[in-house]
C-alpha atoms as a PDB file:
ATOM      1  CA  UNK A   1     -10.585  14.475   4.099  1.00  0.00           C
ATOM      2  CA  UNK A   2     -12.703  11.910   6.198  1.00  0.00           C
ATOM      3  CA  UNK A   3     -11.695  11.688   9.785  1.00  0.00           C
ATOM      4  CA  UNK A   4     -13.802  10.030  12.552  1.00  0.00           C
ATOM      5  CA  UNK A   5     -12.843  10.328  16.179  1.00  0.00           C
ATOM      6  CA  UNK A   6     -13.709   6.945  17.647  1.00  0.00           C
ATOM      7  CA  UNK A   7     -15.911   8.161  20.222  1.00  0.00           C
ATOM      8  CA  UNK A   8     -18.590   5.299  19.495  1.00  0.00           C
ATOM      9  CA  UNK A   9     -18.999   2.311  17.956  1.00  0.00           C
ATOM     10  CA  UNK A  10     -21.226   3.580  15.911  1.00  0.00           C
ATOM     11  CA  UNK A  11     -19.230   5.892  14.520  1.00  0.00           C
ATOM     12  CA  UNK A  12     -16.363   3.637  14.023  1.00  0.00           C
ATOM     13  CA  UNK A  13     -18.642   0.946  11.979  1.00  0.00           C
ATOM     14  CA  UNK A  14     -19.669   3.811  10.035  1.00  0.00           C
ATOM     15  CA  UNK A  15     -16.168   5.327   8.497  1.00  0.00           C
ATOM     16  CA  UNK A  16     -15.318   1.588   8.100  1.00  0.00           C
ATOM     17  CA  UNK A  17     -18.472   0.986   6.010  1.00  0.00           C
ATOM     18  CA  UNK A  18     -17.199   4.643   4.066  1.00  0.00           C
ATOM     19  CA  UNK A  19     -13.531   4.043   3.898  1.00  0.00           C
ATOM     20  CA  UNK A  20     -12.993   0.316   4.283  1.00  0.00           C
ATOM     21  CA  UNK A  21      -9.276  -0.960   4.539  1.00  0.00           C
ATOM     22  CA  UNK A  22      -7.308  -1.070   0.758  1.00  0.00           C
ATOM     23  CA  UNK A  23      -3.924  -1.434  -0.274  1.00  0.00           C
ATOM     24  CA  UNK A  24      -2.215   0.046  -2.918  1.00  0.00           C
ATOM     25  CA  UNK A  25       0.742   2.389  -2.887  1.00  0.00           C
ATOM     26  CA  UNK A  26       0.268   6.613  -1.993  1.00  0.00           C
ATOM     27  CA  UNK A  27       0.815   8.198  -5.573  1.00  0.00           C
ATOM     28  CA  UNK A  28       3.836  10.648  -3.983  1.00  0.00           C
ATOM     29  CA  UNK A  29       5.682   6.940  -2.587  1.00  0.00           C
ATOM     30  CA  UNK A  30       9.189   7.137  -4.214  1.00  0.00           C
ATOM     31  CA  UNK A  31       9.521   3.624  -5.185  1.00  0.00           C
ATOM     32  CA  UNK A  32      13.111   2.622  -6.912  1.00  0.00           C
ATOM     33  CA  UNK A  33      13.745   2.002 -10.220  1.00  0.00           C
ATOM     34  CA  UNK A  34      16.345   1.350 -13.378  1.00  0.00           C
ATOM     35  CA  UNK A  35      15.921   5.574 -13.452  1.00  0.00           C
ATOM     36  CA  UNK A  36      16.530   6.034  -9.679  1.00  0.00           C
ATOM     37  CA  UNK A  37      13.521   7.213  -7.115  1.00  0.00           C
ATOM     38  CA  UNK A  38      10.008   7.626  -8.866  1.00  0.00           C
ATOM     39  CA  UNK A  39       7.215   8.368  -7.396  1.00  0.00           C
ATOM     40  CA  UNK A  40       4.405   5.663  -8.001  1.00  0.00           C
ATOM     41  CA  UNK A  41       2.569   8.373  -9.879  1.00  0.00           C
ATOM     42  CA  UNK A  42       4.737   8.725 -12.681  1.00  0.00           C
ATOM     43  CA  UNK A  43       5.867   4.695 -13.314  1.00  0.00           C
ATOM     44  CA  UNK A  44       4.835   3.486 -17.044  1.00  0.00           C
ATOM     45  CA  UNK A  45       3.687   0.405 -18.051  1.00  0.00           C
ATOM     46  CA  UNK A  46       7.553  -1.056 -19.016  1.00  0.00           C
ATOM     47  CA  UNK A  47       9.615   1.134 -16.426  1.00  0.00           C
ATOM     48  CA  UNK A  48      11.811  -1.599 -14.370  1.00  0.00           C
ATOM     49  CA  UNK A  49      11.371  -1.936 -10.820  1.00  0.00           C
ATOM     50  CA  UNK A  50      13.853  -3.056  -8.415  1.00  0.00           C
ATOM     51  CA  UNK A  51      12.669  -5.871  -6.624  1.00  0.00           C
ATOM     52  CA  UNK A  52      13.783  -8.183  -3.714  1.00  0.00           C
ATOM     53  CA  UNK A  53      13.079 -11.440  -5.338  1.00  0.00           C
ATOM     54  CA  UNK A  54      14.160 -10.829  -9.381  1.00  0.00           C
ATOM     55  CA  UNK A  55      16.003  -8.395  -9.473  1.00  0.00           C
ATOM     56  CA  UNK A  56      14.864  -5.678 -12.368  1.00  0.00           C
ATOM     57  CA  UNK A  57      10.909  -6.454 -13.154  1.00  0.00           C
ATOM     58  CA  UNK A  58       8.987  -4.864 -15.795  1.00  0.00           C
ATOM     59  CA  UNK A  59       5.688  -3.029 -14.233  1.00  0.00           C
ATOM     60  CA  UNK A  60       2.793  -4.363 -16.771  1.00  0.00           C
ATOM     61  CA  UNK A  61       0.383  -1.888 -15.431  1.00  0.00           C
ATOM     62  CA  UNK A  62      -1.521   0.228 -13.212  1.00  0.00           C
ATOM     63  CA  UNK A  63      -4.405   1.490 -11.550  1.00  0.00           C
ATOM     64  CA  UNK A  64      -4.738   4.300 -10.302  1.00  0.00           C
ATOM     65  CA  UNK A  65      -7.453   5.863  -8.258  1.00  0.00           C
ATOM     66  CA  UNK A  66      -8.642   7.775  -5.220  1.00  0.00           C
ATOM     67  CA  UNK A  67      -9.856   5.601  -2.031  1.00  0.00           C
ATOM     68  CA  UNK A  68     -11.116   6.516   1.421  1.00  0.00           C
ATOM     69  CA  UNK A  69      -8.896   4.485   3.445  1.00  0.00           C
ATOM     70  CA  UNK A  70      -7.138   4.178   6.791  1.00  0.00           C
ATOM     71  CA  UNK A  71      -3.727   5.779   6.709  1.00  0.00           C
ATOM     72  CA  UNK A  72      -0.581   4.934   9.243  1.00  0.00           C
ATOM     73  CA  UNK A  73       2.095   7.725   9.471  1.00  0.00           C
ATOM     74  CA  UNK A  74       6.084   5.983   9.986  1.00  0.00           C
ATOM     75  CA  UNK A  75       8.287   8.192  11.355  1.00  0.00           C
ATOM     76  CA  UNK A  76      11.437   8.369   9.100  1.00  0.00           C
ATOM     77  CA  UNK A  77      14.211   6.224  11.018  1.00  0.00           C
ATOM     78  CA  UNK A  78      11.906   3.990  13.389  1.00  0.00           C
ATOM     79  CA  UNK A  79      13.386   0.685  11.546  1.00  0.00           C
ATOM     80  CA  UNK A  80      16.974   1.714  11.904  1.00  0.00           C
ATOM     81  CA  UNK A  81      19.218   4.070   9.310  1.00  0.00           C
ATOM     82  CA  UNK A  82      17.518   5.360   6.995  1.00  0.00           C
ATOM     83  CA  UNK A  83      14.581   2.617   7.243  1.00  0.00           C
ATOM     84  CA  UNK A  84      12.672   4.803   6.134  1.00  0.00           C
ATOM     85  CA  UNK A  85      14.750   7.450   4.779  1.00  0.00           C
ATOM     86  CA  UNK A  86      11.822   9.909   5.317  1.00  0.00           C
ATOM     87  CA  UNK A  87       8.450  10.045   7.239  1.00  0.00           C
ATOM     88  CA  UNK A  88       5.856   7.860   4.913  1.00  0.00           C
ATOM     89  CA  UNK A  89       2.355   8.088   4.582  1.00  0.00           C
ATOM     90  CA  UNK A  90       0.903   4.385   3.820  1.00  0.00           C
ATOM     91  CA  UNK A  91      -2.740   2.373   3.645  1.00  0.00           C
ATOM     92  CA  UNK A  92      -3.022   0.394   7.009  1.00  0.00           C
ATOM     93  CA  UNK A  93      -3.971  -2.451   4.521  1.00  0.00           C
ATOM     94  CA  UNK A  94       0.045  -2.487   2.785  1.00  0.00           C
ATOM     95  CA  UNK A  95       2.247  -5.326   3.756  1.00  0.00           C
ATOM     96  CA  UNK A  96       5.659  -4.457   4.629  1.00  0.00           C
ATOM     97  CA  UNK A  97       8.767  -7.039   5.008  1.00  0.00           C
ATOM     98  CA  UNK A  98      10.662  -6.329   8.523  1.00  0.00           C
ATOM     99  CA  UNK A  99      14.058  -8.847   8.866  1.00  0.00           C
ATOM    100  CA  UNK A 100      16.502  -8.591  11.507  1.00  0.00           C
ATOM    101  CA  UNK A 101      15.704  -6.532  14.584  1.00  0.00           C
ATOM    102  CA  UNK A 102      12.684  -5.036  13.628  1.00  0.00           C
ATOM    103  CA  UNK A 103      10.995  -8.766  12.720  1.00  0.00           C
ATOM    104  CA  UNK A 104      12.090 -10.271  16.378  1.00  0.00           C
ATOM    105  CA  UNK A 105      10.632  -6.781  18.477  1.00  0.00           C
ATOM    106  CA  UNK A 106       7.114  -7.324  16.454  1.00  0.00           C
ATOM    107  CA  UNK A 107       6.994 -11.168  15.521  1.00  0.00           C
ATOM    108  CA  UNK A 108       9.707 -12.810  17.139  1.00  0.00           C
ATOM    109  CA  UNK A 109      10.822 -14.270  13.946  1.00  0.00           C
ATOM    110  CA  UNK A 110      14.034 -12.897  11.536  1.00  0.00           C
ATOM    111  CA  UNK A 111      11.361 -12.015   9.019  1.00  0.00           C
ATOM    112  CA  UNK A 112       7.812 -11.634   8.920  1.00  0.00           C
ATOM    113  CA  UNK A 113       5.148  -9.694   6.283  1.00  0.00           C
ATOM    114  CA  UNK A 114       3.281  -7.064   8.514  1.00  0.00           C
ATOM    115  CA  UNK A 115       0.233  -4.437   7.736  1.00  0.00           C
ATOM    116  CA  UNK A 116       1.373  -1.268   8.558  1.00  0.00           C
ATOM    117  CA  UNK A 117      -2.376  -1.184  10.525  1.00  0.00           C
ATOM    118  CA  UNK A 118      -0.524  -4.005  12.889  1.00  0.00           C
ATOM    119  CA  UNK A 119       2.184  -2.010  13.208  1.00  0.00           C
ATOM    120  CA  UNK A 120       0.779   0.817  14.352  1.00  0.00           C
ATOM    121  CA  UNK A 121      -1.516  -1.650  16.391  1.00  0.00           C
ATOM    122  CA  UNK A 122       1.508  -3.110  18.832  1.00  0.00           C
ATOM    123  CA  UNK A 123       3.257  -1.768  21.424  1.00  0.00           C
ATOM    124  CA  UNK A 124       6.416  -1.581  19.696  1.00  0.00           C
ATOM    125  CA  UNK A 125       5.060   0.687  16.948  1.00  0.00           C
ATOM    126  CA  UNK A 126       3.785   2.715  19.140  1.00  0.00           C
ATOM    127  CA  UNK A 127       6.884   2.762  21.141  1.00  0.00           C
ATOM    128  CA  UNK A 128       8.335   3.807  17.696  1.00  0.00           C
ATOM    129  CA  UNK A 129       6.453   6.374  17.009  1.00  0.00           C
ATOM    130  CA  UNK A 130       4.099   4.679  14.254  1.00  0.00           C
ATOM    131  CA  UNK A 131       0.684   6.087  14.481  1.00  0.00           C
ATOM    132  CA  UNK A 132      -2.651   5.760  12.725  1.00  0.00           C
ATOM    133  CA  UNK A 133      -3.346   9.356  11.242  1.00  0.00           C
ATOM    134  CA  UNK A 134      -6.613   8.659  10.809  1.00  0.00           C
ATOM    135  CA  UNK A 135      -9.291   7.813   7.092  1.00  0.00           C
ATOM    136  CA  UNK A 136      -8.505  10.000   4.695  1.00  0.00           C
ATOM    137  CA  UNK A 137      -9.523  10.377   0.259  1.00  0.00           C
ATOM    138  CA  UNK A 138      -6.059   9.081  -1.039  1.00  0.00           C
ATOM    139  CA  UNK A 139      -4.816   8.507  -4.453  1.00  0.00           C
ATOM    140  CA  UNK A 140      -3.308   4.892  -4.452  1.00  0.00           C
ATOM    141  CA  UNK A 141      -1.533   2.845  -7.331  1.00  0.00           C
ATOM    142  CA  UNK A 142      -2.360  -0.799  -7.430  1.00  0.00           C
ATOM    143  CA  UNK A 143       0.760  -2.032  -9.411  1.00  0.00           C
ATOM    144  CA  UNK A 144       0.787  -4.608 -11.819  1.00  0.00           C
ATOM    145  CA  UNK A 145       3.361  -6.792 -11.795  1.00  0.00           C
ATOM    146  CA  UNK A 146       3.873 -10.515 -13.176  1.00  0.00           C
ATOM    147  CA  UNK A 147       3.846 -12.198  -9.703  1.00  0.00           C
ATOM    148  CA  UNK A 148       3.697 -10.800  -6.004  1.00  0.00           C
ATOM    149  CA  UNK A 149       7.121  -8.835  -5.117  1.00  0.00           C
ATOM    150  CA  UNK A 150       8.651  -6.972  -2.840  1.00  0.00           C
ATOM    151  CA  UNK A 151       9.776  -3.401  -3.549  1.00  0.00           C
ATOM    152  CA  UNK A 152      12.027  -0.714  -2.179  1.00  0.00           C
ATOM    153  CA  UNK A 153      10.482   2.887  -1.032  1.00  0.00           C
ATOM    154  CA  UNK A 154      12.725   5.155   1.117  1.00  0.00           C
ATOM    155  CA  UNK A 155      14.471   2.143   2.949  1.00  0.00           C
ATOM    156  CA  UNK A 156      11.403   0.121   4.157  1.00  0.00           C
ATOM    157  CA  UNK A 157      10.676  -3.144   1.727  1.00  0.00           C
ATOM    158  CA  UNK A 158       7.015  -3.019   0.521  1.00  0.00           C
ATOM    159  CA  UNK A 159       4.831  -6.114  -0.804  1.00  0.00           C
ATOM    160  CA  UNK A 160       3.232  -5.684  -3.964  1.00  0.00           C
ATOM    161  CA  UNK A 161       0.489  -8.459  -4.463  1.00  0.00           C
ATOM    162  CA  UNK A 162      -2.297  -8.824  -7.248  1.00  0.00           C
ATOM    163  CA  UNK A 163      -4.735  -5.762  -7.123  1.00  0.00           C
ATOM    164  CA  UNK A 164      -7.906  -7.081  -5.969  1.00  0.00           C
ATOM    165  CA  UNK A 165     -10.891  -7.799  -8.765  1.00  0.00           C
ATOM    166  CA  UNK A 166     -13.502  -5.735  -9.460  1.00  0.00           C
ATOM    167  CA  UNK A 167     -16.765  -7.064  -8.740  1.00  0.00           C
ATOM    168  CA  UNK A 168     -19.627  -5.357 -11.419  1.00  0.00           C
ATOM    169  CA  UNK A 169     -23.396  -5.718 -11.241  1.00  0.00           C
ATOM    170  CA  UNK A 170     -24.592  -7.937 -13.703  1.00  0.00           C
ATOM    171  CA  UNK A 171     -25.989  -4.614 -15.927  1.00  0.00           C
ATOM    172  CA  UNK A 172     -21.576  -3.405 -16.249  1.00  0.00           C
ATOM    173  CA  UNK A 173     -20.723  -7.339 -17.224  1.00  0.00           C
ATOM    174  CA  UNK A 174     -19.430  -7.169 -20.406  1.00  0.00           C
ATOM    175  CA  UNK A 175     -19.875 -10.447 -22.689  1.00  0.00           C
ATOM    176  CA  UNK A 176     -18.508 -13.801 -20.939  1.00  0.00           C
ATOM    177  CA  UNK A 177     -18.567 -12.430 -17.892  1.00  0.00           C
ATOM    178  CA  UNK A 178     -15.454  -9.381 -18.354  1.00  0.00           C
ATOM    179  CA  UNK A 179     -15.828  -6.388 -16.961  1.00  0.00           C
ATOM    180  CA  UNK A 180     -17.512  -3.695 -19.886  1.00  0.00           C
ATOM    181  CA  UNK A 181     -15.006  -1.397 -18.768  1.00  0.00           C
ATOM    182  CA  UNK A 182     -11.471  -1.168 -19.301  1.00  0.00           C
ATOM    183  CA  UNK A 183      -8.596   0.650 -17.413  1.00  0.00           C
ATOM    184  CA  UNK A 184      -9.530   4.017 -18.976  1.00  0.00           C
ATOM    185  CA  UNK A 185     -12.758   3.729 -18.275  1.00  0.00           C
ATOM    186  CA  UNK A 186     -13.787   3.379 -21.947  1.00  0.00           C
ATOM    187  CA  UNK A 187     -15.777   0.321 -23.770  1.00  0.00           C
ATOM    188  CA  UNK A 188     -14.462  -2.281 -24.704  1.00  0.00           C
END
């Protein structure tokens, strides 16, 4: 694990240039599904997800791989009731949806799309206990799903947008352009 104690600038610019800011889910997240709780780990390409916005959605695919990124701890309960059920590791880059409450004390609106980084960043996530816990090598699942959605993971509502695209040297472009490499890392 990575960790740099922001004692410099120049230490700060380098574990950003090492583990820049990505989003993705934490491989343990239980997210919910037609089969209950399942951690991101273990979905499969046609396991329905529960989403805010359609209801039950097919997941097409994933990625999966392991990223230096910044991390924000939330403490299980900080969002009300069981929002989250438990204390949940997640990428400072991963949008979450707050309504209600939580929204007005961070946004002042009844709903607003928030990086858990700029949660951690305000003074009412800090007053809830959110915290940066520092870079660390994590194992992330970039879902994909047919559209941008919002998901359910211990309580807290999660969005889920397009993984970004890989950008190759011309020498790993395939023909046309495409990537040489597919998701198993095997030619095409």
């Amino acid at each position: 694990m990575l960790h740099c104690a922001a004692t410099s600038s120049r230490c700060e610019k380098t574990a950003e240039a090492l583990c820049p800011a990505v989003s993705g889910l934490a491989a343990e997240l239980p997210l919910l599904t037609a089969r209950g709780a399942v951690p991101a780990l273990e979905l499969q390409p046609g396991d329905r997800l529960i989403t805010r916005e359609r209801g039950m959605v097919p997941l097409i695919d994933m990625l999966v791989e392991a990223r230096c990124t910044p991390m924000v701890r939330i403490a299980a309960g900080c969002f009300g009731k069981a929002r989250p059920g438990a204390s949940l590791l997640l990428p400072a880059a991963q949008k979450i949806l707050l309504r209600g409450a939580p929204a007005w004390g961070f946004d002042g609106c009844d709903r607003t799309h928030m990086t858990a980084g700029a949660i951690a960043d305000s003074p009412c996530g800090r007053a809830l206990g959110i915290q940066h816990s520092g870079r660390s090598l994590t194992r992330l699942c970039q879902l994909i799903l047919p559209e941008p959605l919002t998901l359910y993971a211990e309580g807290l509502e999660l969005l889920v947008e397009e993984p970004p695209t890989p950008r190759l040297s011309p020498q790993l472009q395939g023909q046309r352009g495409r990537p040489a490499l597919s998701r198993a890392g095997l030619q095409l």
